[in-house]
Protein backbone atom coordinates (compact mmCIF):
# COMPACT_ATOMS: atom_id res chain seq x y z
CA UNK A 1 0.00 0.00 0.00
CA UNK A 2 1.50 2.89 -0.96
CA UNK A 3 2.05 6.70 1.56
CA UNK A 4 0.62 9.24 0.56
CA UNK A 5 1.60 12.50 3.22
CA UNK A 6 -1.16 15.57 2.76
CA UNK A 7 -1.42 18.83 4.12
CA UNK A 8 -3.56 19.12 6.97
CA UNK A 9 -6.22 21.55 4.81
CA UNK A 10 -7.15 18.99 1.96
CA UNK A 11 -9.38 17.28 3.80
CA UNK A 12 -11.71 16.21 0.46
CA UNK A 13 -8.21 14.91 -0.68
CA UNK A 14 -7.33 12.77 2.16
CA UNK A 15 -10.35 11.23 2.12
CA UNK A 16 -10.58 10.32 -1.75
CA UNK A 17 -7.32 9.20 -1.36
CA UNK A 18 -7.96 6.67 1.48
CA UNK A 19 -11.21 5.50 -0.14
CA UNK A 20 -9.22 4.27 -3.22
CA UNK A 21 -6.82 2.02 -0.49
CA UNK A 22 -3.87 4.68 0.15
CA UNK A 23 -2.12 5.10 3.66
CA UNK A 24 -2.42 8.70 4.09
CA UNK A 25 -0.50 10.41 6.36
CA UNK A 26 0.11 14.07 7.91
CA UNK A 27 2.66 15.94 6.27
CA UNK A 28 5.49 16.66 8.99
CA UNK A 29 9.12 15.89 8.83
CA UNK A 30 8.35 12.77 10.58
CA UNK A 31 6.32 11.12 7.70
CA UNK A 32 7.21 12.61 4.53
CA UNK A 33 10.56 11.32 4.58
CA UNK A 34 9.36 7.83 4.06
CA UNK A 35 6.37 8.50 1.72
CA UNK A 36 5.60 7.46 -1.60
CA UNK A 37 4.24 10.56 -2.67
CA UNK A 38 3.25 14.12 -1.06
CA UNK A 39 0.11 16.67 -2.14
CA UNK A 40 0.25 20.04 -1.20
CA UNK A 41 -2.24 22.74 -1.16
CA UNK A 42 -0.01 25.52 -2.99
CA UNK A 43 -0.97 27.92 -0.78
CA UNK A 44 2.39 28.28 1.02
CA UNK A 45 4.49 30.42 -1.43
CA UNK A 46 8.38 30.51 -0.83
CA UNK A 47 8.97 34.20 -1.00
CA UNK A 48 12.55 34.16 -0.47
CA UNK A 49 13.42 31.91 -2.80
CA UNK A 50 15.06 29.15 -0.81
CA UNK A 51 14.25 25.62 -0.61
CA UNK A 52 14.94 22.50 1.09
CA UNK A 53 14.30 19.50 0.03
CA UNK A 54 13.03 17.12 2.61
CA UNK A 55 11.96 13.89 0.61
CA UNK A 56 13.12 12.42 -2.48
CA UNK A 57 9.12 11.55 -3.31
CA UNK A 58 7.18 13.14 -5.62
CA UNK A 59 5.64 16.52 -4.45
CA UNK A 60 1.57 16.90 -6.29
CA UNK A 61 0.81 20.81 -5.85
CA UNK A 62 -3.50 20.33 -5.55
CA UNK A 63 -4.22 23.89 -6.42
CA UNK A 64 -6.94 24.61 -9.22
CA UNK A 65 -7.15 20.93 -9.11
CA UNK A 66 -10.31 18.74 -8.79
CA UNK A 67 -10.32 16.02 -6.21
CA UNK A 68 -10.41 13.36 -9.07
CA UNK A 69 -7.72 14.95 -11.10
CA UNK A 70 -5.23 14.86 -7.67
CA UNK A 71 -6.35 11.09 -7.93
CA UNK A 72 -4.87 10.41 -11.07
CA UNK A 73 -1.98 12.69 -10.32
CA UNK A 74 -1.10 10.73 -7.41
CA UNK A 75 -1.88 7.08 -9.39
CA UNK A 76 0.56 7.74 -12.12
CA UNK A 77 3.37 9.04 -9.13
CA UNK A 78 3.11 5.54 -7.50
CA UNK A 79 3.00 3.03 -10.32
């Protein structure tokens, strides 16, 4: 089964996500190092530019994106 990590606000997400047999998970530094894949919100911007990467997995950015459409995202990131 894959690990899914989600932010705490995409709670339509999470939900879809475990209904289709996903783990999800919170996203903190504790669990998104050993997920398979990682949907964010896209509300957070990084306005100074830096960035640190804190999981090799696939990041989904969910904004302006249907629940179903996040779905597929997140089936093609863990085949």
């Amino acid at each position: 089964m894959a690990k899914i990590a989600v932010e705490n606000s995409l709670t339509n997400v999470k939900q879809a996500l475990e209904n289709n047999g996903y783990q999800v998970v919170s996203m903190d530094e504790s669990s998104i190092g050993s997920c398979d894949c990682c949907v964010i919100s896209g509300q957070d911007k990084n306005m100074l530019g830096i960035a640190e990467t804190a999981t090799q997995a696939a990041v989904i950015n969910a904004q302006g994106l249907s629940v179903d459409e996040v779905l597929q995202q997140v089936n093609r990131c863990v085949q």
